[in-house]
C-alpha atoms as a PDB file:
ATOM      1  CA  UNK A   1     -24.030-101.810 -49.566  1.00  0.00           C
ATOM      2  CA  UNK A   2     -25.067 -99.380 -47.159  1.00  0.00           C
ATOM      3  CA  UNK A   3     -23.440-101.245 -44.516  1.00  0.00           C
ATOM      4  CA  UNK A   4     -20.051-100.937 -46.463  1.00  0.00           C
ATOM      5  CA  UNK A   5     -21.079 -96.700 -46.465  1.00  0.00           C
ATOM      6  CA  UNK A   6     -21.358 -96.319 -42.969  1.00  0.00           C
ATOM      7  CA  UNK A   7     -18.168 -98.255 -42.817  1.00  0.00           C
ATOM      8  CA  UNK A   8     -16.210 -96.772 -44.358  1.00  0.00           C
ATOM      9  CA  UNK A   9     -17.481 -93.207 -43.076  1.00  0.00           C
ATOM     10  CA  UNK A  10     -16.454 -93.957 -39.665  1.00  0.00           C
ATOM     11  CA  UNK A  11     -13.477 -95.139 -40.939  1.00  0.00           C
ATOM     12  CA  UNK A  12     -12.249 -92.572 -43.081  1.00  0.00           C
ATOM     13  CA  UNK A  13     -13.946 -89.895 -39.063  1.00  0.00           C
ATOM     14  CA  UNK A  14     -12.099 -91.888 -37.037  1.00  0.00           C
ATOM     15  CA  UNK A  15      -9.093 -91.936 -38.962  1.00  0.00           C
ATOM     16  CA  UNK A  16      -8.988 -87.885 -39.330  1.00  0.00           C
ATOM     17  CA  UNK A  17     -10.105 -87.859 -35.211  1.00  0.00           C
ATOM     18  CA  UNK A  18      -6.523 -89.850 -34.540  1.00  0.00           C
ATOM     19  CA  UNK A  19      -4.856 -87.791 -36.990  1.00  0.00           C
ATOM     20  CA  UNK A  20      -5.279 -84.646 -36.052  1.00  0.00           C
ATOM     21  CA  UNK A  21      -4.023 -83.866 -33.456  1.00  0.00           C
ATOM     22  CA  UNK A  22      -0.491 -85.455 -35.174  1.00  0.00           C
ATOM     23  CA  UNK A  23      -1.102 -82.935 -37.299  1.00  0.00           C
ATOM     24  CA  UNK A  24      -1.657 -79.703 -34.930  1.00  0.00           C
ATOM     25  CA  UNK A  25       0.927 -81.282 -33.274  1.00  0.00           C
ATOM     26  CA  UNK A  26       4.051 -81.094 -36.281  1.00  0.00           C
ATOM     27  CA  UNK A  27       2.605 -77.719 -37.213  1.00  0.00           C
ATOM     28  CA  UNK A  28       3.214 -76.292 -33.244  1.00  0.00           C
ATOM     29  CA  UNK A  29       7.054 -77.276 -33.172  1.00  0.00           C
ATOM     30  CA  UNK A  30       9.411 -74.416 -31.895  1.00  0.00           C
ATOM     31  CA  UNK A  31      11.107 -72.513 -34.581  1.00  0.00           C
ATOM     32  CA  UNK A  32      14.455 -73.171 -32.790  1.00  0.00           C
ATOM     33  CA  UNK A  33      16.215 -75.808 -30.719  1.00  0.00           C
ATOM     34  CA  UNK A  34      18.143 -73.606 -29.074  1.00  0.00           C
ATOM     35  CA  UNK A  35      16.640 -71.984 -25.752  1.00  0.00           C
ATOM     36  CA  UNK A  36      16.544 -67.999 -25.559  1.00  0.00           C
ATOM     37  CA  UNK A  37      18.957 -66.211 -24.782  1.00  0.00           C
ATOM     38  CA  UNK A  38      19.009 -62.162 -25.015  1.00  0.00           C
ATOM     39  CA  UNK A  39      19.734 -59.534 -22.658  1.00  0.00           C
ATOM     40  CA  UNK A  40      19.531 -55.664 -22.296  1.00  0.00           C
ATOM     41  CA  UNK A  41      22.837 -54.637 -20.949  1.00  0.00           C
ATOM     42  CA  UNK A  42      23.006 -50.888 -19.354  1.00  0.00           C
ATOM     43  CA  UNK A  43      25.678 -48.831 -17.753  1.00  0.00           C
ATOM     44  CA  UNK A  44      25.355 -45.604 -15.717  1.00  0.00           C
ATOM     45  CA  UNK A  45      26.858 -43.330 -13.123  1.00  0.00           C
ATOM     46  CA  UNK A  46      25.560 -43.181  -9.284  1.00  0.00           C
ATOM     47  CA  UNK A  47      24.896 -45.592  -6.766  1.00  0.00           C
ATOM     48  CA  UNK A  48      22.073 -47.592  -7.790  1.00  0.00           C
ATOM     49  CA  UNK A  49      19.995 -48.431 -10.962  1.00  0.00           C
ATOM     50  CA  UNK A  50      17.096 -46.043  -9.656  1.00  0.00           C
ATOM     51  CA  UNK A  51      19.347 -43.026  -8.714  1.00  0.00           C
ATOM     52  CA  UNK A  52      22.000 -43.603 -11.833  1.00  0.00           C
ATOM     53  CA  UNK A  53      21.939 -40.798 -14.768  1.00  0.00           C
ATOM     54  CA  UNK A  54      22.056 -43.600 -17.804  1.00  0.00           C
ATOM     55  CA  UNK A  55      25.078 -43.652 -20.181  1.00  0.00           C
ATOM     56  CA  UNK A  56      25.111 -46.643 -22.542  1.00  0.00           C
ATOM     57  CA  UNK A  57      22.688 -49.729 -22.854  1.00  0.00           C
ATOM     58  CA  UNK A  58      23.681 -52.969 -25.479  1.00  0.00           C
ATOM     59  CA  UNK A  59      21.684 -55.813 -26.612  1.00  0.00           C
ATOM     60  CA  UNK A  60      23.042 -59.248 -26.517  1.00  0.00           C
ATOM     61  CA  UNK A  61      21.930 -62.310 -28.105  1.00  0.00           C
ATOM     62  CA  UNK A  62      23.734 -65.405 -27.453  1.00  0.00           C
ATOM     63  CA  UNK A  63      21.728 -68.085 -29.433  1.00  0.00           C
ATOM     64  CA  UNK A  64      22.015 -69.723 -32.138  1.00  0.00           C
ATOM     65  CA  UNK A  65      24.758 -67.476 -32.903  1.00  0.00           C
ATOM     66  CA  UNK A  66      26.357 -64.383 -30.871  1.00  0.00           C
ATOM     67  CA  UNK A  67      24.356 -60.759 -32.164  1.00  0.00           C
ATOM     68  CA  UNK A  68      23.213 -57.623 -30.967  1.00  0.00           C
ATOM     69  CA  UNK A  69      24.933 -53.957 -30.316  1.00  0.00           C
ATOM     70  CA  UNK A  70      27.343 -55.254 -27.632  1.00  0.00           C
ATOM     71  CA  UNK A  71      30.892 -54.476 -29.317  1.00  0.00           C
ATOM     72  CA  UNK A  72      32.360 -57.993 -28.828  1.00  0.00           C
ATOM     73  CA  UNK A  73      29.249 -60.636 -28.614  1.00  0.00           C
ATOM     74  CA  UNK A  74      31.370 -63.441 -29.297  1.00  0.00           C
ATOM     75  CA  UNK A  75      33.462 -62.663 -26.003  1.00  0.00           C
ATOM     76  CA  UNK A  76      30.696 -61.634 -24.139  1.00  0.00           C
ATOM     77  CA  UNK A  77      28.269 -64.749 -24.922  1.00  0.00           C
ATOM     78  CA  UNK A  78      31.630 -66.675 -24.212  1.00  0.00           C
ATOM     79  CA  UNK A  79      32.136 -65.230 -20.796  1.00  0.00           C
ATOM     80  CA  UNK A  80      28.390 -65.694 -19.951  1.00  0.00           C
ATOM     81  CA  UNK A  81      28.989 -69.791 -21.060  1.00  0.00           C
ATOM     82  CA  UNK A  82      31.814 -69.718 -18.985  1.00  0.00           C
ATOM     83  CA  UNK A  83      29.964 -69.033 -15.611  1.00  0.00           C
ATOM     84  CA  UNK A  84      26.425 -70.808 -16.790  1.00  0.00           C
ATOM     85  CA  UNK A  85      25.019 -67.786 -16.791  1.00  0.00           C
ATOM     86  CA  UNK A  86      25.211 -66.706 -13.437  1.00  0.00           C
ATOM     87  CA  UNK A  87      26.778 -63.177 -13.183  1.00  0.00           C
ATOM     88  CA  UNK A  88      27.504 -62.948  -9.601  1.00  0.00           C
ATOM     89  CA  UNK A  89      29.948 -65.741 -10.279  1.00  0.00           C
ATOM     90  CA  UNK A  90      32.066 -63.502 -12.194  1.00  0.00           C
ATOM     91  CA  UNK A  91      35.796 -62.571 -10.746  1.00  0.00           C
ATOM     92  CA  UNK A  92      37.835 -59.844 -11.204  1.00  0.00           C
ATOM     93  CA  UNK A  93      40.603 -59.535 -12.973  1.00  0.00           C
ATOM     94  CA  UNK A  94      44.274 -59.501 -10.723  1.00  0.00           C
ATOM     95  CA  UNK A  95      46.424 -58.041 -13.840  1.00  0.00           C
ATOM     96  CA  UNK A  96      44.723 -54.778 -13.985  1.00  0.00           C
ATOM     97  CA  UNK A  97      45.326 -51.635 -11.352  1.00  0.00           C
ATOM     98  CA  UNK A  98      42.450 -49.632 -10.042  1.00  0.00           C
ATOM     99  CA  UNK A  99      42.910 -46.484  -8.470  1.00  0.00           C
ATOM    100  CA  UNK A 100      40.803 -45.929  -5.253  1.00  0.00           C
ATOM    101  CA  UNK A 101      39.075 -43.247  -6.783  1.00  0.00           C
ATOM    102  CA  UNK A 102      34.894 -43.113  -5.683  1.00  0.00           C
ATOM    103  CA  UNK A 103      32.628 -42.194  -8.935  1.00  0.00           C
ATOM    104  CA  UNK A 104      30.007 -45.220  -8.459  1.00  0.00           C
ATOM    105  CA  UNK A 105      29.208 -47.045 -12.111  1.00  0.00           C
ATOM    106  CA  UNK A 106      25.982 -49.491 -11.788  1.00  0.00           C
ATOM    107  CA  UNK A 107      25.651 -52.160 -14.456  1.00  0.00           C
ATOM    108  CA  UNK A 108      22.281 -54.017 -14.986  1.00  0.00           C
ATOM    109  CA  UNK A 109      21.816 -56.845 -16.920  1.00  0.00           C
ATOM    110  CA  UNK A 110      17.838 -57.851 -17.485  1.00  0.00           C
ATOM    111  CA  UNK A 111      15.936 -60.807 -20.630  1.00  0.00           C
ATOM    112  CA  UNK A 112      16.680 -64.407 -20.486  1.00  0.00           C
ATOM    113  CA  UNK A 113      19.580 -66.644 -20.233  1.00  0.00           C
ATOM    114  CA  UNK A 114      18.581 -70.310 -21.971  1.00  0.00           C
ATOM    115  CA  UNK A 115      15.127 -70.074 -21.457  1.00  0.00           C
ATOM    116  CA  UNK A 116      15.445 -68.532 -17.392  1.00  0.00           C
ATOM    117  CA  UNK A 117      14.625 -64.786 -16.303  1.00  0.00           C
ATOM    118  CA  UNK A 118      17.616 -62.739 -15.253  1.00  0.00           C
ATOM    119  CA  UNK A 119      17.949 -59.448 -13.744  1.00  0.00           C
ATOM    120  CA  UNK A 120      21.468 -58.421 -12.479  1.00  0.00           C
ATOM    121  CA  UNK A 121      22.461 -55.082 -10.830  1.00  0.00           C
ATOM    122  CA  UNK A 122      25.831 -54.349  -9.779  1.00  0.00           C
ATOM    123  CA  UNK A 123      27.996 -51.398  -8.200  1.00  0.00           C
ATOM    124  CA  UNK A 124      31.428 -50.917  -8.628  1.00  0.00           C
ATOM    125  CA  UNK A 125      33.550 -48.345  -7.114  1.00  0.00           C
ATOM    126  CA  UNK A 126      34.568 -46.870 -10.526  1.00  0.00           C
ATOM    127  CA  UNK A 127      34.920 -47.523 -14.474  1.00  0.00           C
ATOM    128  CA  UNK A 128      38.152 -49.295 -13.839  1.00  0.00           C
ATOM    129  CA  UNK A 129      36.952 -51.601 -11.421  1.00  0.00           C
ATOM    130  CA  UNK A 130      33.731 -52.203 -13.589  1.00  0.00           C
ATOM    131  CA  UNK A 131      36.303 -52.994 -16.673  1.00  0.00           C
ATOM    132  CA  UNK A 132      38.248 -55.571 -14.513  1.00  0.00           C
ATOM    133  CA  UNK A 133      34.977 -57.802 -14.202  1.00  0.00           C
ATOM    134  CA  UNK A 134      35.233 -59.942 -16.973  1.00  0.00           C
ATOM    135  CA  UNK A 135      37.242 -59.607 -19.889  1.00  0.00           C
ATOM    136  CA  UNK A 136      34.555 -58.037 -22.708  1.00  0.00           C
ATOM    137  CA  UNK A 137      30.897 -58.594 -21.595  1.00  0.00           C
ATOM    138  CA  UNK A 138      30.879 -55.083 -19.129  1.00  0.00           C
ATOM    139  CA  UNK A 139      33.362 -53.500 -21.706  1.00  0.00           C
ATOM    140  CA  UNK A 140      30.861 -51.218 -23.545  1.00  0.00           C
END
């Protein structure tokens, strides 16, 4: 009888010792499939991000589904699909006319794109140019 006891003791241990970490394991799943995917978008006037007097900054969330203060995330997260993320892969526009006009406009784009660090920091000549980039994720 004791026999049986001990038995089933070390039974019943090492069955909760395999289980366990199962267990710890089911309960540590990520809340989401989807990698993250949110930025800080900012716009401002002068020559570089340091130097630049501020004017606007947006959030943008891309995943699951398109959020944040940007005024068209749907068009924005669409754009950002469209190069894979990588911003410096982003053309102007040819159907749009900029005059040559100087006034400097820096755009910086900083978070994570599906899981991987970004930080982007751009110049363009003026607002016109900057609005040619792109069809709606540097329009805000």
């Amino acid at each position: 009888m004791r026999y049986t006891a001990r038995w089933a003791a070390t039974l019943g241990l090492a069955a909760t010792a395999v289980s366990w970490p199962v267990a710890q394991t089911a309960q540590a799943a990520p809340a989401s499939l989807y990698a993250p995917s949110a930025l800080v978008l900012t716009v401002g006037h002068g020559q570089s991000a340091a130097a630049a007097t501020p004017a606007r900054a947006v959030t943008l969330s891309c995943a699951p589904t398109p959020s944040g203060t940007h005024p068209d995330t749907v068009g924005a997260c669409a754009e950002l699909r469209g190069a894979q993320g990588d911003l410096g892969a982003l053309q102007a526009r040819n159907d749009v006319m900029c005059t040559k006009e100087y006034d400097p406009v820096v755009v910086t784009v900083d978070g994570v794109w599906q899981g991987q660090r970004v930080s982007y920091e751009r110049t363009f000549a003026n607002e016109c140019v900057k609005s040619t980039y792109g069809n709606s994720l540097f329009a805000f």
